[in-house]
C-alpha atoms as a PDB file:
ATOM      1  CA  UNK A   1       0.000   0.000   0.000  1.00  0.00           C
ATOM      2  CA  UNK A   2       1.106   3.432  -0.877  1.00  0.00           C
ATOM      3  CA  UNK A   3       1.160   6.741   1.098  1.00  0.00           C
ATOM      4  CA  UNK A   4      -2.619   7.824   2.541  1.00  0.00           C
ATOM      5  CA  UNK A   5      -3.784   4.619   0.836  1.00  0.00           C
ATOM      6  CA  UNK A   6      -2.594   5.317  -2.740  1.00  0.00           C
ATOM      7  CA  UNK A   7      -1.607   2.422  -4.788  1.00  0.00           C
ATOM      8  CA  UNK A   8       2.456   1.714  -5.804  1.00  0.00           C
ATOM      9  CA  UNK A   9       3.087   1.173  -8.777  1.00  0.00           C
ATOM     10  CA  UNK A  10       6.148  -1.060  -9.328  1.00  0.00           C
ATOM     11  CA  UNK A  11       8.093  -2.472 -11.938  1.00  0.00           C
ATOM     12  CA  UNK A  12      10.063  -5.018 -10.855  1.00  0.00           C
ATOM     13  CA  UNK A  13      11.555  -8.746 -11.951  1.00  0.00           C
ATOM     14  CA  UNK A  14      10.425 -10.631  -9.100  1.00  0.00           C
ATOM     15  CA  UNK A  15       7.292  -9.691  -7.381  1.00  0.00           C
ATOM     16  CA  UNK A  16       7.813  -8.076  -4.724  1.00  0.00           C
ATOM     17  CA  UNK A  17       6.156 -10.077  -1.880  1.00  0.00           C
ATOM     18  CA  UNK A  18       7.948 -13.156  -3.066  1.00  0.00           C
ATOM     19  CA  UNK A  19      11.717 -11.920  -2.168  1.00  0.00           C
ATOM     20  CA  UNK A  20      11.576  -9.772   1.066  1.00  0.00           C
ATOM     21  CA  UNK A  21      15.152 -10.631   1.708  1.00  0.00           C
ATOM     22  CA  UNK A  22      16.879  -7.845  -0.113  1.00  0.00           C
ATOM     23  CA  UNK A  23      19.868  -9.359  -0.374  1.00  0.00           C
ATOM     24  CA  UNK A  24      18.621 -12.419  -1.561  1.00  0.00           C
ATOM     25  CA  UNK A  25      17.112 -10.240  -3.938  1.00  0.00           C
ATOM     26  CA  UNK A  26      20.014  -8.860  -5.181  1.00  0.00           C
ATOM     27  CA  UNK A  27      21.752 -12.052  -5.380  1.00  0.00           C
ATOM     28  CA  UNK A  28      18.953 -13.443  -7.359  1.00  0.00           C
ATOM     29  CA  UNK A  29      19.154 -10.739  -9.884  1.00  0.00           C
ATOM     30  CA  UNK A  30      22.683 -10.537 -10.529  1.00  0.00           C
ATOM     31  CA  UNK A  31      22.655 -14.308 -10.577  1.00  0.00           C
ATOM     32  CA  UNK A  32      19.983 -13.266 -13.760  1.00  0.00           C
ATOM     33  CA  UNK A  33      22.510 -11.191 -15.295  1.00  0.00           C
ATOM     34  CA  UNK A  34      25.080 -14.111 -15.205  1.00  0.00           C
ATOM     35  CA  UNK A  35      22.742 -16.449 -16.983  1.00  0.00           C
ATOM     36  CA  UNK A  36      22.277 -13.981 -19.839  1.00  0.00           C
ATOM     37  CA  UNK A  37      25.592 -13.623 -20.306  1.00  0.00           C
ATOM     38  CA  UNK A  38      27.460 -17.177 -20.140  1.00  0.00           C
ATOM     39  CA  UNK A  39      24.439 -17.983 -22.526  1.00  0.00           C
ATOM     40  CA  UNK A  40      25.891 -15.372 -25.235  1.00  0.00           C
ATOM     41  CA  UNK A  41      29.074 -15.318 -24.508  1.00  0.00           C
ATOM     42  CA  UNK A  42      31.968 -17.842 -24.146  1.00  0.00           C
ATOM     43  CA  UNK A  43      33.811 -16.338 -21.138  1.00  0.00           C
ATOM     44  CA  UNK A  44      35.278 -19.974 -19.147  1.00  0.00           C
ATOM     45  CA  UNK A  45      38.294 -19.599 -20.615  1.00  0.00           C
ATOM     46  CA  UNK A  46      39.892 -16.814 -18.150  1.00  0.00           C
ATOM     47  CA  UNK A  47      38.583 -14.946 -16.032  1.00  0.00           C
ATOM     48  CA  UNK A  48      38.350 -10.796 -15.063  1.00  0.00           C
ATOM     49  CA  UNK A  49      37.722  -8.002 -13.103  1.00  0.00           C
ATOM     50  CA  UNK A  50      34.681  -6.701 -12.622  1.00  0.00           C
ATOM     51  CA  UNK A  51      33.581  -3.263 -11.966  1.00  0.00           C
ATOM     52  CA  UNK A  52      30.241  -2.832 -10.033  1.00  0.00           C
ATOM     53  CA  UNK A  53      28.078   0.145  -9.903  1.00  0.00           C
ATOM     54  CA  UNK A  54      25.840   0.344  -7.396  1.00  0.00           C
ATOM     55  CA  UNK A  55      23.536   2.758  -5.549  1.00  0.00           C
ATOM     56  CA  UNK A  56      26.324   5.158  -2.540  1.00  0.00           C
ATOM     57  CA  UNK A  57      24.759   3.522   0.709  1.00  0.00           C
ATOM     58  CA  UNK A  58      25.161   0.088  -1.071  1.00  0.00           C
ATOM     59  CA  UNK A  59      28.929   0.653  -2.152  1.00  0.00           C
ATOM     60  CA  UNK A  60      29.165   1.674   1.825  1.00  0.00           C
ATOM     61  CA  UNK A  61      27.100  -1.089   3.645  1.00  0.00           C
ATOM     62  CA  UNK A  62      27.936  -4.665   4.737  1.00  0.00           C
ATOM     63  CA  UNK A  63      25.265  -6.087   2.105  1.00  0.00           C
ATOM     64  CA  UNK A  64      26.873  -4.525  -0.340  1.00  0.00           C
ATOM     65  CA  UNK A  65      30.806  -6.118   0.525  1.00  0.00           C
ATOM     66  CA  UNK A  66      29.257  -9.595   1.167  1.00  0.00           C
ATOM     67  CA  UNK A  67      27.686  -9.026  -2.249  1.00  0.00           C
ATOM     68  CA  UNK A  68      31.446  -8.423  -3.929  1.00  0.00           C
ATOM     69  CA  UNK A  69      32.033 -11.222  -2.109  1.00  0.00           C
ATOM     70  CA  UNK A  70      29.550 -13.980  -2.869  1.00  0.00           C
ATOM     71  CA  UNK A  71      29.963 -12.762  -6.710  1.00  0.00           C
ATOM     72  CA  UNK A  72      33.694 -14.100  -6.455  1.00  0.00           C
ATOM     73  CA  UNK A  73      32.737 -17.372  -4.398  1.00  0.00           C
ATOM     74  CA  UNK A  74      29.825 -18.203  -7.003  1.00  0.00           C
ATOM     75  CA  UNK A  75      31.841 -17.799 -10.164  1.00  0.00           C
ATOM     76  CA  UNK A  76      35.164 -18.034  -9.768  1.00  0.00           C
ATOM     77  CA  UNK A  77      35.963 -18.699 -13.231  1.00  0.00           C
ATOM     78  CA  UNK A  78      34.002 -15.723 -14.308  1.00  0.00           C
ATOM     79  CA  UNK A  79      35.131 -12.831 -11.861  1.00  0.00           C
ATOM     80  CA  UNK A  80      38.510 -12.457 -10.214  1.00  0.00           C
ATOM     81  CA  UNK A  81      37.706  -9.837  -7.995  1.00  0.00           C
ATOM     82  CA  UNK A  82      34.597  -7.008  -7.722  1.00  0.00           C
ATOM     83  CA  UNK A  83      35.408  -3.575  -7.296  1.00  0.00           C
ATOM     84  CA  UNK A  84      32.410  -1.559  -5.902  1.00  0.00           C
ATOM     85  CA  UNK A  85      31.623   1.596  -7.111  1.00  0.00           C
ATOM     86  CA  UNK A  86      29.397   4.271  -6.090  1.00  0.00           C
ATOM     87  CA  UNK A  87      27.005   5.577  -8.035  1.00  0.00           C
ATOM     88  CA  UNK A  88      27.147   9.048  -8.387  1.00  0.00           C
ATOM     89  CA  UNK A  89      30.723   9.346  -8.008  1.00  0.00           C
ATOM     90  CA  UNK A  90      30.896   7.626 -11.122  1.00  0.00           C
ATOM     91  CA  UNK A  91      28.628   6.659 -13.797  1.00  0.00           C
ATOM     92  CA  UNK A  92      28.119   3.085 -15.356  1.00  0.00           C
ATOM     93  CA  UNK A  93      28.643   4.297 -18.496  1.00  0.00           C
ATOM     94  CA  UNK A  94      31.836   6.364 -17.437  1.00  0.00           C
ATOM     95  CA  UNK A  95      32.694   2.872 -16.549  1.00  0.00           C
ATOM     96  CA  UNK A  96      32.135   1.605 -19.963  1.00  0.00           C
ATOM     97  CA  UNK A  97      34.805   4.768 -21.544  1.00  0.00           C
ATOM     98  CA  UNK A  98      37.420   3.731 -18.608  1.00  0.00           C
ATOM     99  CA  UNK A  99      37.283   0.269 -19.653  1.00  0.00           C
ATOM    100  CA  UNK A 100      37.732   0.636 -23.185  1.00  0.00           C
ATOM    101  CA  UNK A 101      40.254   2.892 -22.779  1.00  0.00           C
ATOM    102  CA  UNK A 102      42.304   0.674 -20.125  1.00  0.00           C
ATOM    103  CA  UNK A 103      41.626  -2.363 -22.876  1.00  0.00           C
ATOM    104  CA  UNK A 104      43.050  -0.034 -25.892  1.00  0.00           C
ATOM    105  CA  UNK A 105      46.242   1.210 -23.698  1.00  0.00           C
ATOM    106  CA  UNK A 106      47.027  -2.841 -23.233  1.00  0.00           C
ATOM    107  CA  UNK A 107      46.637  -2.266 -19.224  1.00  0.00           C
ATOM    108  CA  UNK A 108      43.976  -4.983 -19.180  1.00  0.00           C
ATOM    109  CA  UNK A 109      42.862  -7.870 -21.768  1.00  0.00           C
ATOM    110  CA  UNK A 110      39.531  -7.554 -21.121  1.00  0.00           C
ATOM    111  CA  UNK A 111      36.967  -6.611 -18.029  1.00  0.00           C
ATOM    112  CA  UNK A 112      33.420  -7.085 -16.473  1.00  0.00           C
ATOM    113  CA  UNK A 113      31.598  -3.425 -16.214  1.00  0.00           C
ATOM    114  CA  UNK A 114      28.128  -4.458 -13.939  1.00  0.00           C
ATOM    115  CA  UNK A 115      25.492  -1.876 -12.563  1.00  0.00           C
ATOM    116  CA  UNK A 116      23.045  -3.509  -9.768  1.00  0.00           C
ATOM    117  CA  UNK A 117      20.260  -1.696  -7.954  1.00  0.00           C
ATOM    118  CA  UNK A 118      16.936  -2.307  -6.307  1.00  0.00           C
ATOM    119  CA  UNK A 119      14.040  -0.178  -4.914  1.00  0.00           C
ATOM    120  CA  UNK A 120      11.778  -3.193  -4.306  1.00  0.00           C
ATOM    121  CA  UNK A 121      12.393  -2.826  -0.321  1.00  0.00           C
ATOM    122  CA  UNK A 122      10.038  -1.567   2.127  1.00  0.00           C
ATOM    123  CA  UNK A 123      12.470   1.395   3.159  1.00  0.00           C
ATOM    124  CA  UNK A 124      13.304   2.066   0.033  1.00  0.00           C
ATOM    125  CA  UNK A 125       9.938   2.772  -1.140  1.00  0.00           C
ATOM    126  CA  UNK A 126       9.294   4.824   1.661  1.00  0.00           C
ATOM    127  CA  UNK A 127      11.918   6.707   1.253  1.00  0.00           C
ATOM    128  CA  UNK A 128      11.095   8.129  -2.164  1.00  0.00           C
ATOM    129  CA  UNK A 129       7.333   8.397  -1.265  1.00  0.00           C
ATOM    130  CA  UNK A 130       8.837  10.784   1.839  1.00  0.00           C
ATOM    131  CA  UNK A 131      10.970  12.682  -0.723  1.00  0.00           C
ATOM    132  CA  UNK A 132       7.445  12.405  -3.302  1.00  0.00           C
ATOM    133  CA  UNK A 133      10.007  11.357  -5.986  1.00  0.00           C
ATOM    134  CA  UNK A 134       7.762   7.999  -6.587  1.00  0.00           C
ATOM    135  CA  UNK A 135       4.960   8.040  -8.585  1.00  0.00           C
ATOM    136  CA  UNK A 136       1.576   8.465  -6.524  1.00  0.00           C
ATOM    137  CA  UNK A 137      -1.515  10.233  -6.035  1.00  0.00           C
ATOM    138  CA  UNK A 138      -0.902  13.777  -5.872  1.00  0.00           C
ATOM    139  CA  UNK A 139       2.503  13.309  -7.515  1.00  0.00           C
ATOM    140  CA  UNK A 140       2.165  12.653 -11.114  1.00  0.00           C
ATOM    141  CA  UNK A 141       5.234  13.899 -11.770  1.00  0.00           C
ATOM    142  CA  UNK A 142       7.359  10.790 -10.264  1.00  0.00           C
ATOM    143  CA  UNK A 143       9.223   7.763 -11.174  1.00  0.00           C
ATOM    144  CA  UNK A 144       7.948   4.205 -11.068  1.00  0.00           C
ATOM    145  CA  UNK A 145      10.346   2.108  -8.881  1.00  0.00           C
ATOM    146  CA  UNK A 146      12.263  -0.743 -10.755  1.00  0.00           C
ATOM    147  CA  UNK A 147      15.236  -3.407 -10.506  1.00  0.00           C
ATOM    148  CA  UNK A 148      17.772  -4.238 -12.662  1.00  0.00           C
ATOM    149  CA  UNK A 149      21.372  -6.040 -13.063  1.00  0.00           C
ATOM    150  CA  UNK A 150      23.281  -5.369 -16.149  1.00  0.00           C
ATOM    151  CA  UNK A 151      26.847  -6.667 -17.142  1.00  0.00           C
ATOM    152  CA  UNK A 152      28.652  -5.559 -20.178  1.00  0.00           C
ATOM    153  CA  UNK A 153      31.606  -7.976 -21.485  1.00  0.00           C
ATOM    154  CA  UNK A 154      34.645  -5.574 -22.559  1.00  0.00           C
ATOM    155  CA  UNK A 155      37.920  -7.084 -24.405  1.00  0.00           C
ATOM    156  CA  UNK A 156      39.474  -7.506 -27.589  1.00  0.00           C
ATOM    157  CA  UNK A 157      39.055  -9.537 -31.066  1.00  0.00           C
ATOM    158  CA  UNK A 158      41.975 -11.395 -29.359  1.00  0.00           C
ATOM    159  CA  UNK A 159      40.840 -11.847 -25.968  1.00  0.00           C
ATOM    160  CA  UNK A 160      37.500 -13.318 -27.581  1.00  0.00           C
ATOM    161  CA  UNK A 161      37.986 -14.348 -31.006  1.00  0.00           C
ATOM    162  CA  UNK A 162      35.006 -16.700 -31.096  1.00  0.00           C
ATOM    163  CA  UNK A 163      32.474 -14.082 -30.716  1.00  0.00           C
ATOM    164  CA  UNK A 164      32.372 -10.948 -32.838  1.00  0.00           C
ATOM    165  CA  UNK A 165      31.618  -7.934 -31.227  1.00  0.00           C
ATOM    166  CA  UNK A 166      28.024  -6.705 -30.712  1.00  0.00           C
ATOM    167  CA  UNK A 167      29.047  -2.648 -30.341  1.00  0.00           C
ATOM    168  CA  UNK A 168      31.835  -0.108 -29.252  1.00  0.00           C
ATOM    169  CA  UNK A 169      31.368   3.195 -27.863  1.00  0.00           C
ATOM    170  CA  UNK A 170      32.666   5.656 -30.993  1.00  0.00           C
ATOM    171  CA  UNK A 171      33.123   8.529 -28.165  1.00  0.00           C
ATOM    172  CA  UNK A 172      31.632   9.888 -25.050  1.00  0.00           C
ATOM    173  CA  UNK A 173      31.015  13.763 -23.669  1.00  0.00           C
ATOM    174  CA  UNK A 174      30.689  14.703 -20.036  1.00  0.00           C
ATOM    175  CA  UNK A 175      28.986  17.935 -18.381  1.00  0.00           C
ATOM    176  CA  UNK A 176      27.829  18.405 -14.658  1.00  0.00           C
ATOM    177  CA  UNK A 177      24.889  19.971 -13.817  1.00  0.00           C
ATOM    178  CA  UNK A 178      25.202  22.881 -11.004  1.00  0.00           C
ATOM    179  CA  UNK A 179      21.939  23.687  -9.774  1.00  0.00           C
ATOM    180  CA  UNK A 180      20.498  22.302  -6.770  1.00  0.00           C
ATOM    181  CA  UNK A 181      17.513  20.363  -8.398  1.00  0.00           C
ATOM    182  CA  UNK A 182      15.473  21.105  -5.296  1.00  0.00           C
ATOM    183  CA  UNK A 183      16.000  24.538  -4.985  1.00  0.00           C
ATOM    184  CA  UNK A 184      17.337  25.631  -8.311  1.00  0.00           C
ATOM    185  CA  UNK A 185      18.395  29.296  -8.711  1.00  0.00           C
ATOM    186  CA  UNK A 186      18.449  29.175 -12.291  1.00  0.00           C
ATOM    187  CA  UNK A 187      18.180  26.843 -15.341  1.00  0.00           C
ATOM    188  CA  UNK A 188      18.302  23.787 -15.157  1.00  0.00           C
ATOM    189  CA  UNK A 189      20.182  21.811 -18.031  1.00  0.00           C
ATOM    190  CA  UNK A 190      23.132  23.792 -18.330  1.00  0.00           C
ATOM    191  CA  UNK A 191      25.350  20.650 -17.905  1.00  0.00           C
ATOM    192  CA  UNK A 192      23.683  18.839 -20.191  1.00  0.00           C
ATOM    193  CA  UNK A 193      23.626  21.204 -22.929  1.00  0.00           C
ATOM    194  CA  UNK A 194      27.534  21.180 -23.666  1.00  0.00           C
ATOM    195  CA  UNK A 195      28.336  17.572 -24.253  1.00  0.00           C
ATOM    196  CA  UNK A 196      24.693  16.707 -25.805  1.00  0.00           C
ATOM    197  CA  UNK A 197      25.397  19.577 -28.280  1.00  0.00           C
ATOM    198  CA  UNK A 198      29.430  18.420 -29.102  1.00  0.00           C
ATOM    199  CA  UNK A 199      27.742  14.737 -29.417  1.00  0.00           C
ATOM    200  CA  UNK A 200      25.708  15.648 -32.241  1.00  0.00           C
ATOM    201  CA  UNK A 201      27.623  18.005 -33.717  1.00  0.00           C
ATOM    202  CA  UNK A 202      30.159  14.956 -34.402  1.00  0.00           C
ATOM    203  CA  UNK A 203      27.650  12.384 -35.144  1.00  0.00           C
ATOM    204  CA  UNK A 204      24.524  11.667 -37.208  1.00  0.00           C
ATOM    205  CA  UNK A 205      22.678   9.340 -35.363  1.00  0.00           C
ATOM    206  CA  UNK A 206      20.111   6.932 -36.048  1.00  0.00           C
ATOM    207  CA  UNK A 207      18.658   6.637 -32.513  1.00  0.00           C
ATOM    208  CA  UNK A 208      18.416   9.052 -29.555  1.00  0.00           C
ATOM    209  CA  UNK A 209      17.853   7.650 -26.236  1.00  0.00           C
ATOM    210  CA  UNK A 210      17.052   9.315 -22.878  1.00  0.00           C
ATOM    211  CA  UNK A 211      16.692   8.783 -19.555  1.00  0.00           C
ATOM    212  CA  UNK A 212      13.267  10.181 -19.107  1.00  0.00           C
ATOM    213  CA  UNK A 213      11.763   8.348 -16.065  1.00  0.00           C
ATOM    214  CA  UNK A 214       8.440  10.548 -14.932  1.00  0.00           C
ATOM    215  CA  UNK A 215      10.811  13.349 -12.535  1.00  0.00           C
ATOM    216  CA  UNK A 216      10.104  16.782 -13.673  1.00  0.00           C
ATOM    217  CA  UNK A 217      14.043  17.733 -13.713  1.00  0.00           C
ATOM    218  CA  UNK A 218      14.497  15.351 -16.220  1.00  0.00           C
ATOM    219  CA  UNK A 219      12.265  17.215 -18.374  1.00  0.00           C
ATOM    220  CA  UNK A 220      13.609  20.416 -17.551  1.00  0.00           C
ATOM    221  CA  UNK A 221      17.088  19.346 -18.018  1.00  0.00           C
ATOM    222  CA  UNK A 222      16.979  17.546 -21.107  1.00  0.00           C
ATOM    223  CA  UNK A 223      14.353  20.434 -22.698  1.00  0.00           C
ATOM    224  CA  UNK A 224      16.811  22.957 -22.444  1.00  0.00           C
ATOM    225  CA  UNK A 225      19.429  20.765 -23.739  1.00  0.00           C
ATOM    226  CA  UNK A 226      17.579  20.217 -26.502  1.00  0.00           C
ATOM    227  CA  UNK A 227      17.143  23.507 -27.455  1.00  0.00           C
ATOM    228  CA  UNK A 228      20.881  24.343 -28.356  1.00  0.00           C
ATOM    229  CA  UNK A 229      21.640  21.043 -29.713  1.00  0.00           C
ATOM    230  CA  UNK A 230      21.158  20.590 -33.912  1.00  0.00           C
ATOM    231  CA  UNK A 231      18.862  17.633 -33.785  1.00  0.00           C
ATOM    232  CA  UNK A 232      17.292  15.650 -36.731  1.00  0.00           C
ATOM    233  CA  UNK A 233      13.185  16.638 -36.413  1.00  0.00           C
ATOM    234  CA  UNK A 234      12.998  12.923 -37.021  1.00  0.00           C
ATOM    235  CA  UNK A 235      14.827  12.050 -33.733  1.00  0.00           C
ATOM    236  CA  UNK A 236      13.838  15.039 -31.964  1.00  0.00           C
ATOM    237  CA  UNK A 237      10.280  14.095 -32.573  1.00  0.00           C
ATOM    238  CA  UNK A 238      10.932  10.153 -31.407  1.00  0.00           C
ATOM    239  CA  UNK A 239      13.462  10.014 -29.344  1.00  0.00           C
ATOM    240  CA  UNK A 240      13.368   6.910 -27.105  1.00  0.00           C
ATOM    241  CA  UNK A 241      12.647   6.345 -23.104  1.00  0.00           C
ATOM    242  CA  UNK A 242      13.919   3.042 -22.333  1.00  0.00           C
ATOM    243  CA  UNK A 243      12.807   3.413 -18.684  1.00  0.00           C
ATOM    244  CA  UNK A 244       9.336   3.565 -19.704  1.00  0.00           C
ATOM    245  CA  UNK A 245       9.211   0.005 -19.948  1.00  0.00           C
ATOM    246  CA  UNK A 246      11.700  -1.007 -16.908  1.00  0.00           C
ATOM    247  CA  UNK A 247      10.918   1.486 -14.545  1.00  0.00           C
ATOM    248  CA  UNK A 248      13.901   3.433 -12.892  1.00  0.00           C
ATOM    249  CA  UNK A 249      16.453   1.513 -12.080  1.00  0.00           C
ATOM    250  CA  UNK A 250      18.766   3.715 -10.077  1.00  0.00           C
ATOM    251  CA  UNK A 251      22.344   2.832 -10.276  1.00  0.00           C
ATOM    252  CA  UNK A 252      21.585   0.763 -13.569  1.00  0.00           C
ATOM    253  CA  UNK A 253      19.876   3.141 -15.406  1.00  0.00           C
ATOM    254  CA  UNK A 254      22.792   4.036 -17.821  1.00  0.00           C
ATOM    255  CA  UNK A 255      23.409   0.283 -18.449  1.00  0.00           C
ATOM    256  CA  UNK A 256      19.964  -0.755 -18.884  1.00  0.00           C
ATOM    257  CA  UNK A 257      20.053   2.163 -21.823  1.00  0.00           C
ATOM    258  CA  UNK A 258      22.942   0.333 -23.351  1.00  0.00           C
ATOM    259  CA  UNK A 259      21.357  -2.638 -23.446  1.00  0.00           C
ATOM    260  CA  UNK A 260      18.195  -1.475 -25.318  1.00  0.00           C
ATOM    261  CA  UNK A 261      20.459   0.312 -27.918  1.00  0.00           C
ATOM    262  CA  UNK A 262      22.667  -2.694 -28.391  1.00  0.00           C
ATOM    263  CA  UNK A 263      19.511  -5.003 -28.703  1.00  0.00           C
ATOM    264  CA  UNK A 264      17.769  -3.520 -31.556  1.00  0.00           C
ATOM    265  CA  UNK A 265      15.238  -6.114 -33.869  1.00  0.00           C
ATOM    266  CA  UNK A 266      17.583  -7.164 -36.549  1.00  0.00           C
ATOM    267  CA  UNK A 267      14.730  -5.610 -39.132  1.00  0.00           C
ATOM    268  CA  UNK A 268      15.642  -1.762 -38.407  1.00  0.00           C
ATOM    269  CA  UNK A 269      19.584  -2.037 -38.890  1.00  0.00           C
ATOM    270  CA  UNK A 270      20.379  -1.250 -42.156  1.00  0.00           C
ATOM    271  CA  UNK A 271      23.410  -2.668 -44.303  1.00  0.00           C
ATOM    272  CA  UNK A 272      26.266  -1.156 -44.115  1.00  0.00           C
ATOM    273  CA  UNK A 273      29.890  -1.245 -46.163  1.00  0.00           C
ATOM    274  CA  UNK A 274      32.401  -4.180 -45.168  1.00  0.00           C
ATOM    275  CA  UNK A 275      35.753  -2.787 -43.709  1.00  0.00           C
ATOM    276  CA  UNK A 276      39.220  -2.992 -45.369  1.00  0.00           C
ATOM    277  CA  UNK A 277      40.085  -6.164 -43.045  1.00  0.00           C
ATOM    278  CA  UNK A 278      36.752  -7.485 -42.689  1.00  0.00           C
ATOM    279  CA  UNK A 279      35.071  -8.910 -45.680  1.00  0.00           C
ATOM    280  CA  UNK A 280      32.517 -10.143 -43.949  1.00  0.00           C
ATOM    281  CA  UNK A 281      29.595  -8.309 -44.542  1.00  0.00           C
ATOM    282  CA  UNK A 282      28.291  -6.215 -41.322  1.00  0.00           C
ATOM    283  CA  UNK A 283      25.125  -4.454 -40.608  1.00  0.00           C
ATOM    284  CA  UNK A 284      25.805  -1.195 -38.131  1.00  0.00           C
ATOM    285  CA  UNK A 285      23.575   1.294 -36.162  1.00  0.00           C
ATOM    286  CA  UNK A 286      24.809   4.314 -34.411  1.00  0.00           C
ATOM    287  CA  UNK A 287      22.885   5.401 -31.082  1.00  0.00           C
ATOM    288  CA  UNK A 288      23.127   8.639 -28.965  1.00  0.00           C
ATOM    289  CA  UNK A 289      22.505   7.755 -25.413  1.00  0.00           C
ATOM    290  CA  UNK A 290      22.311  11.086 -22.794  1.00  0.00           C
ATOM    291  CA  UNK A 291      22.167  10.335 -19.394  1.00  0.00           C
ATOM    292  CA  UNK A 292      21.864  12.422 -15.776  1.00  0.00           C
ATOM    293  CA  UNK A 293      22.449  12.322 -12.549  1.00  0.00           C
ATOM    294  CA  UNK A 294      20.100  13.624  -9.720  1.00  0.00           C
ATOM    295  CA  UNK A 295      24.095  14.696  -7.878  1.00  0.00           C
ATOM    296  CA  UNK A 296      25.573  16.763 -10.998  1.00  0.00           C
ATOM    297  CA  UNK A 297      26.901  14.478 -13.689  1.00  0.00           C
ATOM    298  CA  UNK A 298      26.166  13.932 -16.988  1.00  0.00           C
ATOM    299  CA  UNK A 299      26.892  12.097 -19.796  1.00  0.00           C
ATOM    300  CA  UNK A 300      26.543  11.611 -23.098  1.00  0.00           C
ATOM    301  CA  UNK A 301      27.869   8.232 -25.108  1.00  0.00           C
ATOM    302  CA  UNK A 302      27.550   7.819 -29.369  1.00  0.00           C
ATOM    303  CA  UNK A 303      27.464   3.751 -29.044  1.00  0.00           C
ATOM    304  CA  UNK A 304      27.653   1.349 -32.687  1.00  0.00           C
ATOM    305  CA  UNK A 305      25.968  -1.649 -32.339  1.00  0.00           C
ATOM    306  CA  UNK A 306      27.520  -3.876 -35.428  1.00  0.00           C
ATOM    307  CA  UNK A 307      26.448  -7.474 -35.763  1.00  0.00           C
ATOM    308  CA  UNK A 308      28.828  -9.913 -38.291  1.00  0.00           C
ATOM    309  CA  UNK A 309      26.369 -11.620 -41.071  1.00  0.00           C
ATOM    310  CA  UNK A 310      26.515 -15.750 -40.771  1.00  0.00           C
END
């Protein structure tokens, strides 16, 4: 039941009065993740390191060290370690840059980059009811609480030679937002408007994805953003709100993004040239993903999703 009797509405993987054990809960939804991925990807061979975003009280709290922990213990062919990081102080799609770059430089072979988080506790919920960010009567303007786990393979061709890559990030432009979004002196969107603008003034998209979840700052930040930033009217007219169907997902938010852009239907990708050392033909689709955060950052990622023909 929701504040003064007004209905929740929740999006979540696992009902919510089947897993009151939140850690269980979070165990059972990375454990999700893990499926999904050893199903797609070959990745016995050797393992890596993993870099885990999760919500800042998480990264701080005893559930959220056992959880580092318990990922190791579980698949210790898959993950040599967890790092925990909080969300906020970085970004899982920062993440996703850092890696690449570490992987290009030859520091690393390859690396895990996972975002977890959860509002499908009784706290939780009440907490963002308190703060009337959750959508309710009386608060139209608010997000729908949702769950998510999300891991992203990184490496090389030669680190995984069996299995072609689905997408690379082409480049990636950051901003930070000043305002105080409760009590904002000014505009809001400031930070946003830089790095959305440099992203399409480099790039011709054919997708534009957001992180629209319900919150009024969202709108206001991404409207003005908009408005100094040479869009295509078709993409400016549809631009997509992956959350809309998953609910927010806090700390995964930015990964649960990637995910949508990197599993488009085959049917809208259109064909594309072969490259000089490929002649394979490949099919390609560029994506412009813009992400905030409620704390300041911003980001803004062009992403390829290529897929090698059989």
């Amino acid at each position: 039941m929701g504040v003064d009797g007004a209905p929740v509405t929740l999006s979540c993987v696992m009902p919510f009065e089947e897993v009151r054990n939140f850690e269980l809960r979070l165990q059972r939804l990375f454990k999700g993740a893990v499926d999904d991925l050893v199903k797609t990807l070959d990745v016995s061979d050797s393992a890596v390191s993993m870099r885990l975003v999760v919500p800042r009280w998480l990264a701080r709290h005893k559930i959220g060290q056992d959880l580092a922990s318990w990922i190791v213990a579980t698949w210790p062919t898959l993950f040599t370690d967890v790092a925990l990081l909080a969300d906020g102080d970085t970004l899982a799609v920062y993440e996703l840059v850092k890696g690449l770059q570490d992987i290009a430089e030859g520091q690393i072979p390859a690396l895990a980059v996972a975002a977890l988080d959860s509002y499908m506790d009784a706290e939780l919920l009440d907490m963002l009811a308190i703060s009337d960010r959750i959508y309710k009567r009386g608060t139209p303007h608010g997000l729908v609480p949702g769950e998510a786990a999300v891991i992203v393979m990184l490496g090389s061709s030669a680190t995984f030679p069996d299995a072609p890559p689905v997408g690379t990030i082409r480049s990636a432009f950051n901003g930070f937002e000043a305002e105080n979004l409760a009590k904002p002196q000014g505009i809001i969107g400031r930070g946003l408007a830089k790095p959305l603008r440099k992203a399409f003034e480099a790039f011709q998209p054919d997708r534009f994805l957001v992180d629209l979840n319900g919150e009024r700052w969202r709108s206001e930040d991404l409207g003005f953003a908009l408005s100094g930033a040479l869009i295509p009217d078709t993409l400016l007219s549809d631009f997509e709100t992956p959350l809309s169907n998953t609910g927010d997902c806090g700390a995964a938010n930015g990964l649960v993004m990637t995910a949508f852009a990197l599993s488009t239907p085959e049917a809208t990708i259109e064909p594309d040239v072969s490259t000089p050392d490929d002649h394979e033909p490949r099919r390609s689709l560029l994506s412009v993903l813009s992400t905030s955060h409620v704390e300041g950052p911003r980001c803004v990622i062009a992403l390829e999703r290529s897929i090698r023909e059989n």
